[in-house]
Protein backbone atom coordinates (compact mmCIF):
# COMPACT_ATOMS: atom_id res chain seq x y z
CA UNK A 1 0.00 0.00 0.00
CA UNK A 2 1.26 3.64 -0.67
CA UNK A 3 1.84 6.08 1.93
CA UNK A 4 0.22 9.19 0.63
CA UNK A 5 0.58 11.80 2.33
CA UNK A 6 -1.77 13.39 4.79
CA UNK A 7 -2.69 16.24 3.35
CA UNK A 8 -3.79 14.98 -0.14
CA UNK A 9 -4.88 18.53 -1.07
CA UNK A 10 -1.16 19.72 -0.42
CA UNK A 11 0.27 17.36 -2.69
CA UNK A 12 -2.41 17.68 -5.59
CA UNK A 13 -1.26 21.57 -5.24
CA UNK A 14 1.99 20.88 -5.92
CA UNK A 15 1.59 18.60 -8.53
CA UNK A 16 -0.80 20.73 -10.27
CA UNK A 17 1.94 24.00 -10.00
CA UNK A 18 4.72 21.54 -11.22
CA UNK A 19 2.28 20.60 -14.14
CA UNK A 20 1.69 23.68 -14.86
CA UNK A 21 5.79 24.82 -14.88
CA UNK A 22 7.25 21.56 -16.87
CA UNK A 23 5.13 22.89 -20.12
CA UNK A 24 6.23 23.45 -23.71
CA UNK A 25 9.45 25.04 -22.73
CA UNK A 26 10.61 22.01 -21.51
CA UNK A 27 9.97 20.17 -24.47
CA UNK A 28 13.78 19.25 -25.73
CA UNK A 29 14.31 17.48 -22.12
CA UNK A 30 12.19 14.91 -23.51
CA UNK A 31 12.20 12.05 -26.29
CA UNK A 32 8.70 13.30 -26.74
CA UNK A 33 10.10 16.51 -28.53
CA UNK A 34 10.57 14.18 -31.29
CA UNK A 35 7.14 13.09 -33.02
CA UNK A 36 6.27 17.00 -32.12
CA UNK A 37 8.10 17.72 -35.06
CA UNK A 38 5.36 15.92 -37.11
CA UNK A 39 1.97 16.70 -38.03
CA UNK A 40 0.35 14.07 -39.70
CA UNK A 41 -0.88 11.12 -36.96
CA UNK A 42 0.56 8.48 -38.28
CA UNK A 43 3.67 10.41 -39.23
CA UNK A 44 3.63 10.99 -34.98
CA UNK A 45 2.74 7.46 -34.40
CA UNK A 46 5.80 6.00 -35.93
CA UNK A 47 8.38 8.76 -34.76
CA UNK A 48 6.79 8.28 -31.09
CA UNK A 49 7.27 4.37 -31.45
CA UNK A 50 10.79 4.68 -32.61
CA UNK A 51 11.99 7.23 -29.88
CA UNK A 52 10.36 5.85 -27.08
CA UNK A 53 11.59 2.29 -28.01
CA UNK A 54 15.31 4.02 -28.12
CA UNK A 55 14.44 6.06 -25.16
CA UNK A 56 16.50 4.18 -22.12
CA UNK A 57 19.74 5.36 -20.52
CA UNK A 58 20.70 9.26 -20.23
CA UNK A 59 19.27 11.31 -22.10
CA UNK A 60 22.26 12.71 -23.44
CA UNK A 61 22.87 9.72 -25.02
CA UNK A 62 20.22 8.41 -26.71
CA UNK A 63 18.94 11.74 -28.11
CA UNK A 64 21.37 11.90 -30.81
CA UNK A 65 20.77 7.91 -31.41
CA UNK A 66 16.85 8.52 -32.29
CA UNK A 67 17.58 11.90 -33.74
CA UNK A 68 20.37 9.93 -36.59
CA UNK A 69 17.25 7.26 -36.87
CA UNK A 70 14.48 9.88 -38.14
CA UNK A 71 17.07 11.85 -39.92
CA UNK A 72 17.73 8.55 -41.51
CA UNK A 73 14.03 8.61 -42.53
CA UNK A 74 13.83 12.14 -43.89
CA UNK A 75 10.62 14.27 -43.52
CA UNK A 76 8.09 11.49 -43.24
CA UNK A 77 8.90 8.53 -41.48
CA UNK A 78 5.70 7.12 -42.88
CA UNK A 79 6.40 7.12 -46.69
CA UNK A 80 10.07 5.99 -45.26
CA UNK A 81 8.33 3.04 -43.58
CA UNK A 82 5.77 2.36 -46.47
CA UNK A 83 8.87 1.93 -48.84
CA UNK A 84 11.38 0.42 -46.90
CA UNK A 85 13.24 -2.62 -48.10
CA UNK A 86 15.71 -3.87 -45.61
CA UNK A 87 18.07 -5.48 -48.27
CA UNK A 88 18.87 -2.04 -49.23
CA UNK A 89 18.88 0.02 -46.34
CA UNK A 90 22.72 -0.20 -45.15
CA UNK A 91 22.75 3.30 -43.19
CA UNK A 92 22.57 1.01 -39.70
CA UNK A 93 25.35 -1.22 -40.34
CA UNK A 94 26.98 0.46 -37.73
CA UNK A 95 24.46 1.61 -35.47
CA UNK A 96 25.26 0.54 -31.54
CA UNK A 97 23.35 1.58 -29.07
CA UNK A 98 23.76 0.03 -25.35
CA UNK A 99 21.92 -3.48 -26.12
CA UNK A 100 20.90 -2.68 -29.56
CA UNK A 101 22.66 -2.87 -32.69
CA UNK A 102 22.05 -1.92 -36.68
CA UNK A 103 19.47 -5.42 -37.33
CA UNK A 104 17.24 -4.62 -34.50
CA UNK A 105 16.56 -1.12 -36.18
CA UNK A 106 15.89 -2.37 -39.16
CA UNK A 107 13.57 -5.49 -37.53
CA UNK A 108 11.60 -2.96 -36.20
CA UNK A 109 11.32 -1.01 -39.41
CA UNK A 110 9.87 -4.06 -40.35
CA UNK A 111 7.74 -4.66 -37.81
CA UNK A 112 6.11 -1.23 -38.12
CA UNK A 113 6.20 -1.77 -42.48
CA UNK A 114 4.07 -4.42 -41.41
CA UNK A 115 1.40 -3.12 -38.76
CA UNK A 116 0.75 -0.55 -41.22
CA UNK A 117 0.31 -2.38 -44.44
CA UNK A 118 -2.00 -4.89 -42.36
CA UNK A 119 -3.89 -2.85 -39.97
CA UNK A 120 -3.22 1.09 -41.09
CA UNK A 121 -2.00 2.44 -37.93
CA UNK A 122 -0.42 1.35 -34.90
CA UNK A 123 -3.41 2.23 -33.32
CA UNK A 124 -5.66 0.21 -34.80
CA UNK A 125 -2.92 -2.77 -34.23
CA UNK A 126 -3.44 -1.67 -30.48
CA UNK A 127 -6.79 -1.46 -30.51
CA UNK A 128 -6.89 -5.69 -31.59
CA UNK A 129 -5.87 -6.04 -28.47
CA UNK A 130 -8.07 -3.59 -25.99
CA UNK A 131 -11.37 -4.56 -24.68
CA UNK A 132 -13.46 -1.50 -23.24
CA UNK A 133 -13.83 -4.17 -20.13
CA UNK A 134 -10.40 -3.50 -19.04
CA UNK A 135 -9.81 -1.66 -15.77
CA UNK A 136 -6.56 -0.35 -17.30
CA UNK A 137 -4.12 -0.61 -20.50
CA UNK A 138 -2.55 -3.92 -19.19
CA UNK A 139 -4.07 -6.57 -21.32
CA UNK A 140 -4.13 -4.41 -24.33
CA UNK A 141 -0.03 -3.54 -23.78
CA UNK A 142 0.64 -7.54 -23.61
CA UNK A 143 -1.41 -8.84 -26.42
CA UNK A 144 0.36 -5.55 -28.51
CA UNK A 145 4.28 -6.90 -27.71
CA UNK A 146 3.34 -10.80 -28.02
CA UNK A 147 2.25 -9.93 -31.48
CA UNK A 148 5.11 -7.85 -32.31
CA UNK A 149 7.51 -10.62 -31.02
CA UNK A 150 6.07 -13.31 -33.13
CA UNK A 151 6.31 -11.80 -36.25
CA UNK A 152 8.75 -13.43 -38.46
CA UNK A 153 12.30 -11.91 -38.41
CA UNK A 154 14.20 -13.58 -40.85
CA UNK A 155 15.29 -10.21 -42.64
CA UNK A 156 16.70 -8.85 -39.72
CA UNK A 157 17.83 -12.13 -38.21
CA UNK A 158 18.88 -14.71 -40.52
CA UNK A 159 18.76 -17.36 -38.01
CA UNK A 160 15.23 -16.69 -37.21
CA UNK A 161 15.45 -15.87 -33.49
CA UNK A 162 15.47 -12.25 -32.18
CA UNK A 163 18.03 -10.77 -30.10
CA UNK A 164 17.86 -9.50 -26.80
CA UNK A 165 18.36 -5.89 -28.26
CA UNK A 166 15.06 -6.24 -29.56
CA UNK A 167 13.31 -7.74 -27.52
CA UNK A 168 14.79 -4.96 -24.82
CA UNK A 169 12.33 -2.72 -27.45
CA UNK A 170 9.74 -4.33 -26.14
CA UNK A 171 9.14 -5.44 -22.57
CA UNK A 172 6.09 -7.16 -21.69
CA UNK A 173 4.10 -6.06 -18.54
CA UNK A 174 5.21 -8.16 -15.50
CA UNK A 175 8.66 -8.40 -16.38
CA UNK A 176 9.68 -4.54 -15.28
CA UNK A 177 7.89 -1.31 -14.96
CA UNK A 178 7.57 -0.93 -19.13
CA UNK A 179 8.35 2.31 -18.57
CA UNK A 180 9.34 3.20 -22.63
CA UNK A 181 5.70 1.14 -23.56
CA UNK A 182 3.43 3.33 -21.17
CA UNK A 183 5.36 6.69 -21.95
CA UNK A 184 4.47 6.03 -25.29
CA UNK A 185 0.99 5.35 -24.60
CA UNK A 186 0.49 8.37 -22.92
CA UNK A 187 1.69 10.50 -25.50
CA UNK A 188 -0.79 8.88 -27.73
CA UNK A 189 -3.95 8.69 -25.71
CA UNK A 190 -3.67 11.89 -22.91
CA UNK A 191 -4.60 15.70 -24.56
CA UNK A 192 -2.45 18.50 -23.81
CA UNK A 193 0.26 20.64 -25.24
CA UNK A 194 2.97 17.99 -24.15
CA UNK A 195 0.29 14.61 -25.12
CA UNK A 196 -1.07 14.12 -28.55
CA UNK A 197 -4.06 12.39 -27.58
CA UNK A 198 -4.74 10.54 -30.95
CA UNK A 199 -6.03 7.69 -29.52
CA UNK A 200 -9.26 8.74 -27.80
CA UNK A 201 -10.88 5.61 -27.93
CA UNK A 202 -9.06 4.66 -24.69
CA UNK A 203 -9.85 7.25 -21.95
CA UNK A 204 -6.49 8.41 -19.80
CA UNK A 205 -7.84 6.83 -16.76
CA UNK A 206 -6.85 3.45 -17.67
CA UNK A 207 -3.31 4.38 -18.57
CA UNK A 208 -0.38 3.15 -15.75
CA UNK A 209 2.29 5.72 -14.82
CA UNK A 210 5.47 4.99 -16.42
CA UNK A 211 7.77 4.62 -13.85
CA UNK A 212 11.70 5.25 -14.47
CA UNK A 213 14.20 5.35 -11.73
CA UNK A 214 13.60 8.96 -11.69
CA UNK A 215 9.75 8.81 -11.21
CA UNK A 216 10.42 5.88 -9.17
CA UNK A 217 12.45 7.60 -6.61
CA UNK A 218 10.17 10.83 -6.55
CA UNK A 219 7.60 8.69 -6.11
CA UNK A 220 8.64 7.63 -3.09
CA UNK A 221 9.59 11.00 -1.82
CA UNK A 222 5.82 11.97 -1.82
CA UNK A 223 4.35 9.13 -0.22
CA UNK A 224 3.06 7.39 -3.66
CA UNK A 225 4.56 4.09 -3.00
CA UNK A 226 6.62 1.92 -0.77
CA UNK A 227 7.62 -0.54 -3.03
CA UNK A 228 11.46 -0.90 -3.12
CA UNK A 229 11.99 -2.56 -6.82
CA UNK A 230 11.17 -0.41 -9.69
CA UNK A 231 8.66 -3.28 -11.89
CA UNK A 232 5.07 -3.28 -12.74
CA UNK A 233 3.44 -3.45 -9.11
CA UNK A 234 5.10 -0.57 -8.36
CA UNK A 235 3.48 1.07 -11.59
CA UNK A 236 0.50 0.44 -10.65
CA UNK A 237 0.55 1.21 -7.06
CA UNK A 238 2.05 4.67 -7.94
CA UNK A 239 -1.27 4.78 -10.53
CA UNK A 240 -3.63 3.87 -7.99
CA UNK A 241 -2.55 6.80 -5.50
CA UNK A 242 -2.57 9.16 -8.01
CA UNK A 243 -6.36 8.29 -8.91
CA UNK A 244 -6.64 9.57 -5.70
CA UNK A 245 -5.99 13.14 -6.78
CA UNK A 246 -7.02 12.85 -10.16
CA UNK A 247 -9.58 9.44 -11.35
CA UNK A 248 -9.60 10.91 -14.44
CA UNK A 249 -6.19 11.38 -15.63
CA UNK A 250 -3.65 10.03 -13.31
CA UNK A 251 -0.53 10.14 -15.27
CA UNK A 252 -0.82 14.07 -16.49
CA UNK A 253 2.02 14.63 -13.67
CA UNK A 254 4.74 12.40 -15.18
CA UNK A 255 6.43 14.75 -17.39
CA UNK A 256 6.92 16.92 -14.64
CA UNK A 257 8.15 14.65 -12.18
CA UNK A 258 10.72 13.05 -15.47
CA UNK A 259 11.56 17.00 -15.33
CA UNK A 260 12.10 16.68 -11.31
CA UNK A 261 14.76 13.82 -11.52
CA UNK A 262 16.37 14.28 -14.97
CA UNK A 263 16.85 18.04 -14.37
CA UNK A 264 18.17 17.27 -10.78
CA UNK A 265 16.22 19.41 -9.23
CA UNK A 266 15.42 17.25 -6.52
CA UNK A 267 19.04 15.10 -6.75
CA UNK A 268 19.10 11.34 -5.39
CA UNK A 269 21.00 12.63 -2.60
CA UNK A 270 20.30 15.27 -0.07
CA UNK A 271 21.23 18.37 -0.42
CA UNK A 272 20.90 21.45 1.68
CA UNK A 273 20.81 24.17 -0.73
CA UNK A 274 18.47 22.43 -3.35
CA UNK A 275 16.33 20.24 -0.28
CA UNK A 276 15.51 23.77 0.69
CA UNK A 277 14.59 25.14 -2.55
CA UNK A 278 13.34 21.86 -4.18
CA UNK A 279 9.27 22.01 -5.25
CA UNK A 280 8.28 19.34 -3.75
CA UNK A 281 10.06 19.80 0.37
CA UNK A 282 6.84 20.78 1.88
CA UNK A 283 5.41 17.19 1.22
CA UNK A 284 8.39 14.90 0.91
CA UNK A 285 8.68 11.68 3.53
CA UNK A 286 12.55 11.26 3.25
């Protein structure tokens, strides 16, 4: 159970001030600023895809890694995806990224070359997988990685078995916190000037905070959870007590808390000068 704090009108305060702050402005901070330079949906679906899927480590680092990617794929990634032939396509020969290398980019070019030709849009590839029943995005978020991992990959792989890079892409729920997988889902179903909300047919109260070790830690800090490994439990624990202040939308806070922790404005450890300064002292449990 999470400890949340006392005064639950304190902390929604807060939250709602640091919501407010971490706008627009803040934009470049985040892997997100890349599908904003799109305008057509499905244009933003596949750049979102690709940089959240790329979006682990520091942020210093994989930035330019996703940036070279949708260079790579010029000024519409989807008439890059519609033509793509991997047998041609030798720009990621080199590519290394932490646990992923040049066929895993390429195996997911694939992968999305083939959600669109079959369904149209990774939405509607989602959506074969979401039942209105649902409490929350869960079900839907499984059924949308086992398909992706059991699609043949004999172009990228000639052996016919994926590599852990790729499968890193894509983490099933109950085997971590899926941070990259709900990030990505809240940038395509929540509405605001940092969320795209293109997928409306799945209302923001069923999506689970994506928890990174910066959310995770901030998290704790206020009170949200007192879960000590950063996986799916704690996900949705940090979801639940966030219903609590808003049923509605309960993830509309995580860009500013990412802002919190990746900014180090509130640093891992204690520190005078920013503890007293830091937004969130008047309600933090450490």
């Amino acid at each position: 159970m999470s400890d949340l704090s006392k005064n639950t009108e304190k902390l929604k305060l807060l939250l709602e001030d640091l919501y407010r702050k971490y706008s627009l402005s803040y934009l470049e901070s985040d892997p997100i600023y890349f599908p904003h330079q799109y305008k057509d949906p499905l244009d933003i679906e596949i750049a979102g895809l690709v940089a959240s899927a790329l979006a682990y480590g520091k942020v210093d680092l994989f930035k330019p890694k996703i940036a070279y990617i949708l260079d790579v794929m010029g000024k519409s990634p989807k008439e890059y995806i519609q033509g793509f032939k991997p047998a041609r396509e030798h720009r990621f020969d080199s590519f290394v990224y932490r646990f992923n290398r040049g066929p895993d980019i390429i195996h997911l070019f694939s992968i999305i070359q083939r959600i669109i030709k079959t369904s149209g849009s990774v939405k509607t590839f989602f959506m074969k997988g979401y039942s209105t029943h649902d409490p929350d995005t869960e079900n839907a978020l499984s059924s949308f990685v086992h398909r992706i991992l059991e699609m043949d990959c004999r172009e990228a792989f000639p052996g016919g078995k994926l590599s852990d890079g790729f499968r890193h892409l894509f983490p099933a729920p109950g085997k971590g916190a899926c941070k990259r997988l709900n990030m990505f889902l809240r940038w395509m179903i929540r509405k605001d000037s940092i969320d795209f909300g293109l997928w409306r047919e799945i209302p923001p109260s069923k999506l689970i905070m994506p928890i990174d070790t910066h959310v995770a830690r901030l998290s704790k800090y206020l009170g949200l959870t007192k879960r000590k490994g950063v996986d799916w439990k704690m996900a949705v624990e940090v979801t639940g007590a966030l219903k609590v202040l808003d049923p509605e939308d309960p993830v509309k806070y995580d860009f500013a808390l990412s802002r919190l922790g990746i900014l180090n404005e509130c640093p891992a450890r204690m520190d005078g000068n920013k503890c007293r300064e830091c937004a969130i002292r008047e309600v933090c449990v450490r």
